[in-house]
C-alpha atoms as a PDB file:
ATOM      1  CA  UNK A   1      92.444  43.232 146.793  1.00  0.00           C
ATOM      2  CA  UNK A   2      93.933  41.736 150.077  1.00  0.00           C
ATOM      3  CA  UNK A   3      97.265  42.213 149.111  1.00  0.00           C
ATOM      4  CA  UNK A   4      96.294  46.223 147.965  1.00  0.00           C
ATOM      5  CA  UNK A   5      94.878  46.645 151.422  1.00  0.00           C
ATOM      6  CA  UNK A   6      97.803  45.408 153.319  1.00  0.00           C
ATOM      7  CA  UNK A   7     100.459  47.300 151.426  1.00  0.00           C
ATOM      8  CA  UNK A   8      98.107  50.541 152.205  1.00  0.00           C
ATOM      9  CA  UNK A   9      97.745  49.516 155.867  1.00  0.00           C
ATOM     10  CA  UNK A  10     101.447  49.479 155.868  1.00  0.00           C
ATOM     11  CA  UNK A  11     102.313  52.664 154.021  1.00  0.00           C
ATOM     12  CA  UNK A  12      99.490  54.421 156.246  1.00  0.00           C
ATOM     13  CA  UNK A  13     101.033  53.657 159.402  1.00  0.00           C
ATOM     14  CA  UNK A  14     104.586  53.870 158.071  1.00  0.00           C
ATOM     15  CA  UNK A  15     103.450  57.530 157.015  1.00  0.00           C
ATOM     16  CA  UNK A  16     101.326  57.856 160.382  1.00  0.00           C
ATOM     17  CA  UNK A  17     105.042  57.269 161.983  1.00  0.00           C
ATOM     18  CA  UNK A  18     106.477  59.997 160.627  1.00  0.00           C
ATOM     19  CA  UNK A  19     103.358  62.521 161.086  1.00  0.00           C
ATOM     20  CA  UNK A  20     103.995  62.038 164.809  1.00  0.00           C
ATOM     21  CA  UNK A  21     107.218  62.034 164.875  1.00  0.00           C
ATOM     22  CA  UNK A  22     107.484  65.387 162.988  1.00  0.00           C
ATOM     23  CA  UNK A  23     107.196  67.845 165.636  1.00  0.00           C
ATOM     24  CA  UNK A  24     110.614  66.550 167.151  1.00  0.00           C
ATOM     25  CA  UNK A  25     112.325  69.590 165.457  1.00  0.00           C
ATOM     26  CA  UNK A  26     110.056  71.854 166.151  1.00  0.00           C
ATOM     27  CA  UNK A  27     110.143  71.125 169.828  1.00  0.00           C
ATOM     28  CA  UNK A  28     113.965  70.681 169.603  1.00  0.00           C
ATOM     29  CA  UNK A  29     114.137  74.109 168.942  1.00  0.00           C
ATOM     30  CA  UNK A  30     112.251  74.973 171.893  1.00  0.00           C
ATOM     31  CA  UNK A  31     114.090  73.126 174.068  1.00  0.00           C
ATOM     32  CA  UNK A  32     117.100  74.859 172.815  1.00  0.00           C
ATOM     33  CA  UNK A  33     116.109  77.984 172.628  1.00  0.00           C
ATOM     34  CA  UNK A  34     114.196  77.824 175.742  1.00  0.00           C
ATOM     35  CA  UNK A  35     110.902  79.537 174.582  1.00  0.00           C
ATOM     36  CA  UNK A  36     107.515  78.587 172.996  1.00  0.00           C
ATOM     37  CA  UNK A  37     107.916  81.536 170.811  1.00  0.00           C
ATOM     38  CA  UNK A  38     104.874  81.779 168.275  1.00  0.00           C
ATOM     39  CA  UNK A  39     104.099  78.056 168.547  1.00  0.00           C
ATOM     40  CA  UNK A  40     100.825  77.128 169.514  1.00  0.00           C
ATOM     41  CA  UNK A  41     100.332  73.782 171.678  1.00  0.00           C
ATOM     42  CA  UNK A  42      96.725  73.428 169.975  1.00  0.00           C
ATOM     43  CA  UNK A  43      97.416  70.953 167.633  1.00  0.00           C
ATOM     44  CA  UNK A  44      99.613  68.825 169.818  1.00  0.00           C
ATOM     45  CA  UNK A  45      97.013  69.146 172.667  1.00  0.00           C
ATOM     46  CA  UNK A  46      94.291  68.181 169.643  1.00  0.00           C
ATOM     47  CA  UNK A  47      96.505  65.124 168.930  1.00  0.00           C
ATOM     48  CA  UNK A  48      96.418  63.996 172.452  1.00  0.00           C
ATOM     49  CA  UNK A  49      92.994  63.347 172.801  1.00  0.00           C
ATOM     50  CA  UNK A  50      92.870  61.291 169.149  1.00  0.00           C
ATOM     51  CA  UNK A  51      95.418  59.380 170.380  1.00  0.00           C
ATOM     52  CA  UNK A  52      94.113  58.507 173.270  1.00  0.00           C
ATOM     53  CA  UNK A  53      90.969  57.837 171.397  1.00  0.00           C
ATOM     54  CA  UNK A  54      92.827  55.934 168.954  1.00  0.00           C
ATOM     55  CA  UNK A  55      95.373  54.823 172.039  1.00  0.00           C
ATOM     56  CA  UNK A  56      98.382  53.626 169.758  1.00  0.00           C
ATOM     57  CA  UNK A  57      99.963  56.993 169.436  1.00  0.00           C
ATOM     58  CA  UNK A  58      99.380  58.760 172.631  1.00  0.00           C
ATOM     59  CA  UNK A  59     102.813  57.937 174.375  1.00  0.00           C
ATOM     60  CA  UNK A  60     104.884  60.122 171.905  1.00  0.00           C
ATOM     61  CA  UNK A  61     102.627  63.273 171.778  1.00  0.00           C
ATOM     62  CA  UNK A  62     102.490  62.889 175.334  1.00  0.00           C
ATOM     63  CA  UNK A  63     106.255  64.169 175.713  1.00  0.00           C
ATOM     64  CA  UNK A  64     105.679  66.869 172.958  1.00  0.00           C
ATOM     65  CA  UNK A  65     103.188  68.313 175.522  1.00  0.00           C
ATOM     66  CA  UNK A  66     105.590  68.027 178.420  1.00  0.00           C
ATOM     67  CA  UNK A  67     108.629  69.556 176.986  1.00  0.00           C
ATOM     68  CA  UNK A  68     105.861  72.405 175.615  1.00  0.00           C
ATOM     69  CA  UNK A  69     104.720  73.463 178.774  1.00  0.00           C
ATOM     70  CA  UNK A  70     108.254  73.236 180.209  1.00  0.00           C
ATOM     71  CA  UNK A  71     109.424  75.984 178.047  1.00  0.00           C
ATOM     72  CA  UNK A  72     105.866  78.053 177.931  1.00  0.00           C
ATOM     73  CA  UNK A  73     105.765  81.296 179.442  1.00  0.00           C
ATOM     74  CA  UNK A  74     103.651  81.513 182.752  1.00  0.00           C
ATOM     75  CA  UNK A  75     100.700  82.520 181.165  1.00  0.00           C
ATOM     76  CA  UNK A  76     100.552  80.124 178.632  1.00  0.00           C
ATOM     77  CA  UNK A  77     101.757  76.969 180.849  1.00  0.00           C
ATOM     78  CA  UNK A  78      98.205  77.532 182.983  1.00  0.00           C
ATOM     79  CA  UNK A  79      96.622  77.833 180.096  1.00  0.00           C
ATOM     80  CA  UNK A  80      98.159  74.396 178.338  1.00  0.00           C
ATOM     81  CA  UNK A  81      97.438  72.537 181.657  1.00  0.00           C
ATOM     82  CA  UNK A  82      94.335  73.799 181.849  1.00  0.00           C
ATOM     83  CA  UNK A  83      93.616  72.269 178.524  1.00  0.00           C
ATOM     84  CA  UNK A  84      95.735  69.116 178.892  1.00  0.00           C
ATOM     85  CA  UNK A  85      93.726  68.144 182.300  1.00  0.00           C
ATOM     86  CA  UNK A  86      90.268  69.032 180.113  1.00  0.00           C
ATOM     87  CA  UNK A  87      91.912  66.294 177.701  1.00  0.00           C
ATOM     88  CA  UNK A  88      92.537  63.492 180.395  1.00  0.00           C
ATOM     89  CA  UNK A  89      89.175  64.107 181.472  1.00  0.00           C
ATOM     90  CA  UNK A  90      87.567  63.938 178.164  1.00  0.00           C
ATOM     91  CA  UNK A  91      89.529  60.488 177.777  1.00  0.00           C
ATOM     92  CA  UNK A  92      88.442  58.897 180.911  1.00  0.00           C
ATOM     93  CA  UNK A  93      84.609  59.887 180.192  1.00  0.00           C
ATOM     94  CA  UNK A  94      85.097  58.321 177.315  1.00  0.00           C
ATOM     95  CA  UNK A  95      86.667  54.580 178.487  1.00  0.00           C
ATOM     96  CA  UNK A  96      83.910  54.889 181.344  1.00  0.00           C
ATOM     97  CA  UNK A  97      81.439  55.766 179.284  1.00  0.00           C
ATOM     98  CA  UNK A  98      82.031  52.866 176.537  1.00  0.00           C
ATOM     99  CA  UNK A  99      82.407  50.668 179.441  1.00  0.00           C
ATOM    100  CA  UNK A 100      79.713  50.949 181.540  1.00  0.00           C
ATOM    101  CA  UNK A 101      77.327  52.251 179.437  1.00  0.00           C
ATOM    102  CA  UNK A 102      77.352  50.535 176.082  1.00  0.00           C
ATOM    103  CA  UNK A 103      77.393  47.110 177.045  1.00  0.00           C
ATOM    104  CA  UNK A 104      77.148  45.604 173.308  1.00  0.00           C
ATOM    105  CA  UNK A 105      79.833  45.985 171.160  1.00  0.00           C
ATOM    106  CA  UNK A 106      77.573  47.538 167.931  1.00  0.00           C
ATOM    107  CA  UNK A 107      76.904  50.638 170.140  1.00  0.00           C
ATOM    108  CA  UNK A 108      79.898  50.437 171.645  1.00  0.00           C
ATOM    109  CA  UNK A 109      81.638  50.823 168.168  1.00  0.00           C
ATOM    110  CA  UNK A 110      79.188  53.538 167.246  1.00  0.00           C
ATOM    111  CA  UNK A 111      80.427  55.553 170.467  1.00  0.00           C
ATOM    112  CA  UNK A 112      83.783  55.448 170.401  1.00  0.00           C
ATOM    113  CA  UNK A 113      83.840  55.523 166.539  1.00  0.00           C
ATOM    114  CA  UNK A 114      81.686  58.943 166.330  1.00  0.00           C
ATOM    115  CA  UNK A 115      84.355  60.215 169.326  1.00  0.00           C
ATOM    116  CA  UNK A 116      87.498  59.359 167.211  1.00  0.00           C
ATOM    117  CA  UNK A 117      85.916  60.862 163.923  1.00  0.00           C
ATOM    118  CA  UNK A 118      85.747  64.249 166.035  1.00  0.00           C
ATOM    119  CA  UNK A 119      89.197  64.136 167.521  1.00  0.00           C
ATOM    120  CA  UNK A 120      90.714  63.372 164.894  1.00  0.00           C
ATOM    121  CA  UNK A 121      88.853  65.742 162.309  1.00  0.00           C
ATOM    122  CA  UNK A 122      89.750  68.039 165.275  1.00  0.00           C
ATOM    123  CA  UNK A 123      93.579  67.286 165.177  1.00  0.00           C
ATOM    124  CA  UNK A 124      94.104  67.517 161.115  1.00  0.00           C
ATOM    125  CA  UNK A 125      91.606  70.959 161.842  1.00  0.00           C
ATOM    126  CA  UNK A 126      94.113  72.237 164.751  1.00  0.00           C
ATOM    127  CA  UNK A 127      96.652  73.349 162.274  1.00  0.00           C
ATOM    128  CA  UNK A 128      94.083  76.362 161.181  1.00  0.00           C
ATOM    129  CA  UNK A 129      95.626  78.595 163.666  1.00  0.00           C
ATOM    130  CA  UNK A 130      99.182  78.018 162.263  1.00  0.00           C
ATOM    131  CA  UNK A 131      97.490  78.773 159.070  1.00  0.00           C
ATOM    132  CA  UNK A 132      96.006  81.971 160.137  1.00  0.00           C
ATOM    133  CA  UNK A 133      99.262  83.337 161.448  1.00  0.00           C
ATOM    134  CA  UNK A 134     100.653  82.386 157.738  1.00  0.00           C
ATOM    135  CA  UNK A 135      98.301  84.037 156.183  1.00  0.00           C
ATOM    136  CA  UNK A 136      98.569  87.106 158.149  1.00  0.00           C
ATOM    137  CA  UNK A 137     102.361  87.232 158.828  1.00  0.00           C
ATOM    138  CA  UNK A 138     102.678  85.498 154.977  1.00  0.00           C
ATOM    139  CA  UNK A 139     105.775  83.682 156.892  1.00  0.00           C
ATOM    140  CA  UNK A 140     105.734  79.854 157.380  1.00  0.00           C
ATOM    141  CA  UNK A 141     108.529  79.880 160.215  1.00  0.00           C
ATOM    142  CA  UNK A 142     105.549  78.469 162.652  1.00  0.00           C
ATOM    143  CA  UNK A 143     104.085  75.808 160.680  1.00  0.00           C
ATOM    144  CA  UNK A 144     106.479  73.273 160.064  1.00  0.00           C
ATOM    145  CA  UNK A 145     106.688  71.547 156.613  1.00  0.00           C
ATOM    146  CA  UNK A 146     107.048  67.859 157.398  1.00  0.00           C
ATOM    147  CA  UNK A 147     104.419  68.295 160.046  1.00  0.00           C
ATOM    148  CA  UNK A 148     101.983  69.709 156.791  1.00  0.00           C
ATOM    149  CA  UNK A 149     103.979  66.869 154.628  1.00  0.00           C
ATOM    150  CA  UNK A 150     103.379  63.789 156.611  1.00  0.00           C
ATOM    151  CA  UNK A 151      99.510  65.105 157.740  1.00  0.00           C
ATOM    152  CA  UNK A 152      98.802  64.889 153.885  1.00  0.00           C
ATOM    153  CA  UNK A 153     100.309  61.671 153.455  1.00  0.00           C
ATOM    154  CA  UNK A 154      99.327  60.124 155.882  1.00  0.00           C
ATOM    155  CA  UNK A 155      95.696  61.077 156.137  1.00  0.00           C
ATOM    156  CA  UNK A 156      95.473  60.305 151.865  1.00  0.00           C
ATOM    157  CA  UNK A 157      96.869  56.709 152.803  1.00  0.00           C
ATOM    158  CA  UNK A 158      94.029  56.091 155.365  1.00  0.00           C
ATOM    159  CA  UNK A 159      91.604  57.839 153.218  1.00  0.00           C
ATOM    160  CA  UNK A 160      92.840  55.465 151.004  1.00  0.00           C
ATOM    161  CA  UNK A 161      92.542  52.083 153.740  1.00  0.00           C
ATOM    162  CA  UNK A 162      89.297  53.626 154.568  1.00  0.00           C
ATOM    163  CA  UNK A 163      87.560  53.390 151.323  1.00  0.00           C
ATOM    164  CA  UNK A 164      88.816  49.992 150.466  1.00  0.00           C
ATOM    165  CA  UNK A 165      87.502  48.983 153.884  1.00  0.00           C
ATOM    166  CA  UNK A 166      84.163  50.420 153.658  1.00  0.00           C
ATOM    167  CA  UNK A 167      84.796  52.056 156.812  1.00  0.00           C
ATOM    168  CA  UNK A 168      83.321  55.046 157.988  1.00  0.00           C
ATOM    169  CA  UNK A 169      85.414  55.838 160.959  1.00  0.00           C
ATOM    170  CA  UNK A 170      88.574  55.361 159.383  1.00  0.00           C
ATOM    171  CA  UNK A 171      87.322  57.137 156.056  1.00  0.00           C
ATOM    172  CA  UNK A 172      85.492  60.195 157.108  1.00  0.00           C
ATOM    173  CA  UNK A 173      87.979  61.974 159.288  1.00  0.00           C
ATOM    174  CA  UNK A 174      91.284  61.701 156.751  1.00  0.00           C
ATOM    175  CA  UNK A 175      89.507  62.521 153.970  1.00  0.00           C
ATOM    176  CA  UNK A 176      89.300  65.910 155.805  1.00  0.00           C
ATOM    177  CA  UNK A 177      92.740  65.520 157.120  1.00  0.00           C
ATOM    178  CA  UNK A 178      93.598  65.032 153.213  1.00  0.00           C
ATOM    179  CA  UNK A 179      91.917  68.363 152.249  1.00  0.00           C
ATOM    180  CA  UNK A 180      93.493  70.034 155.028  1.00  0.00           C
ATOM    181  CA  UNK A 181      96.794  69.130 154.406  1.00  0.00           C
ATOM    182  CA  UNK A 182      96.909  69.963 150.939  1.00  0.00           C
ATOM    183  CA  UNK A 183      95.610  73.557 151.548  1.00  0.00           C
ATOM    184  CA  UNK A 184      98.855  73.854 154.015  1.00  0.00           C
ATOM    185  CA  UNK A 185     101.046  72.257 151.528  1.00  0.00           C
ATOM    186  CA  UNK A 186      99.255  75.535 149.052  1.00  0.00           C
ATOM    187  CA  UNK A 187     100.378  77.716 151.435  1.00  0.00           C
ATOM    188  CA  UNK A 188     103.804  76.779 151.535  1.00  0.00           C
ATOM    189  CA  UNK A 189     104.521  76.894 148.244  1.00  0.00           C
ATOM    190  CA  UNK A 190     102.509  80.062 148.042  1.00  0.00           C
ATOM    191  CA  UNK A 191     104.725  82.463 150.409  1.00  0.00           C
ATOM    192  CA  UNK A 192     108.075  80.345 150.444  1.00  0.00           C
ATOM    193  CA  UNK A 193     110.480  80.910 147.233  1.00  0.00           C
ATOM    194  CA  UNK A 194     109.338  79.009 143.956  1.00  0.00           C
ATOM    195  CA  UNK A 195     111.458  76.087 143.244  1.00  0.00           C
ATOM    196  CA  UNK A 196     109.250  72.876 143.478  1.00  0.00           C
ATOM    197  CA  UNK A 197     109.238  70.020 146.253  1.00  0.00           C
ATOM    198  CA  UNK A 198     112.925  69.091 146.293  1.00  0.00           C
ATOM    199  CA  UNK A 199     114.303  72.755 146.776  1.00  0.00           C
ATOM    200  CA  UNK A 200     111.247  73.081 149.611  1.00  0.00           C
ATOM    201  CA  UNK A 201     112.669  70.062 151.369  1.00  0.00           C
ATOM    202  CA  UNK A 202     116.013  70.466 150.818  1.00  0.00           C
ATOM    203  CA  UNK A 203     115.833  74.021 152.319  1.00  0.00           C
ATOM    204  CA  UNK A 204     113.616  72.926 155.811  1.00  0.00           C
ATOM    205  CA  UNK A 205     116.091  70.544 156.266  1.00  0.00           C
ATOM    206  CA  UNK A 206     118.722  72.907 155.508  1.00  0.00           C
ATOM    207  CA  UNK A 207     117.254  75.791 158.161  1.00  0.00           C
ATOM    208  CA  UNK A 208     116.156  72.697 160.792  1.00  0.00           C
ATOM    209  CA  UNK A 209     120.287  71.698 160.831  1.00  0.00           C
ATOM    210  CA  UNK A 210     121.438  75.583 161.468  1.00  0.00           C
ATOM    211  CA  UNK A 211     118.716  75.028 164.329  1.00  0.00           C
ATOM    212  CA  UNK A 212     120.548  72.089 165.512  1.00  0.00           C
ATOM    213  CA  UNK A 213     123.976  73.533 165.580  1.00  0.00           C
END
């Protein structure tokens, strides 16, 4: 049983790696083109805050946010900083709060576990917009495939961790961020082209080199 829940521990951050590390395309593009276009900063902003509840992964979404509100119209950059500062603050009520207020580590572990169970049912929730504008535009040029990919994956791994573990706070919020993946994945293979998982991949990766060139 040891040896089942180290291999998952692995695979879930191996998989976690990739999940944030799959918007580097996406913001690639708007770098290059120089425009936010229909993107929405939500679930990167969303991410933000479970990182920094979960600290490990903050650093990289961190620089997803920068280079998103470098290329944001006006509008939308005072809106984004706006929401990034409302983030910070969150995060440092948080440390404070766990720090000076919760002196025992049982509620302390309670806190800051009930805090990460939001964000980060919040951050595999985020994606709901993109999936909106899907639905309604029945295009998926704004919600990135590996970004849907690697959210199933990698939540179904820690679902996965969590249930071996018996623990709540790692359980509750992927098994969410499970569902929620797999009803993006449904919606990709409901308005691309038929053709199964290798074709989808093959042609992201195909469209996300054109991109590049």
């Amino acid at each position: 049983m040891e040896v089942l829940h180290l291999v998952v521990g692995v695979l879930g951050n191996v998989a976690s790696m990739f999940l944030y590390s799959a918007p580097i395309t996406t913001f690639t593009r708007v770098a290059r083109n120089r425009s936010t276009e229909e993107f929405s900063c939500i679930p990167y902003l969303i991410s933000l805050l479970a990182c920094v509840a979960y600290t490990w992964y903050s650093t990289p979404v961190l620089s997803f946010i920068i280079i998103f509100l470098r290329f944001a119209p006006g509008k939308e950059k005072v809106k984004v900083g706006a929401m990034f500062v409302l983030v910070l603050v969150i995060s440092v009520v948080v440390v404070l709060v766990s720090i000076f207020i919760y002196h025992d580590h049982p509620h302390r572990k309670l806190f800051v576990g009930w805090v990460a169970i939001v964000t980060a049912t919040s951050m595999y929730g985020s994606p709901l917009v993109a999936m909106k504008t899907v639905i309604e535009t029945q295009s998926v040029e704004f919600m990135p495939f590996y970004l849907s990919f690697f959210t199933f994956l990698a939540s179904a791994l820690w679902s996965i961790y969590g249930l071996l573990e018996l623990d709540f706070y790692i359980a509750a919020p992927n098994v969410i961020g499970t569902l929620l993946g797999m009803a993006q994945l449904v919606l990709y293979f409901k308005y691309n082209k038929k053709g199964g998982i290798k074709e989808l991949i093959y042609r992201n990766t195909e469209k996300e080199d054109e991109n590049l060139k």
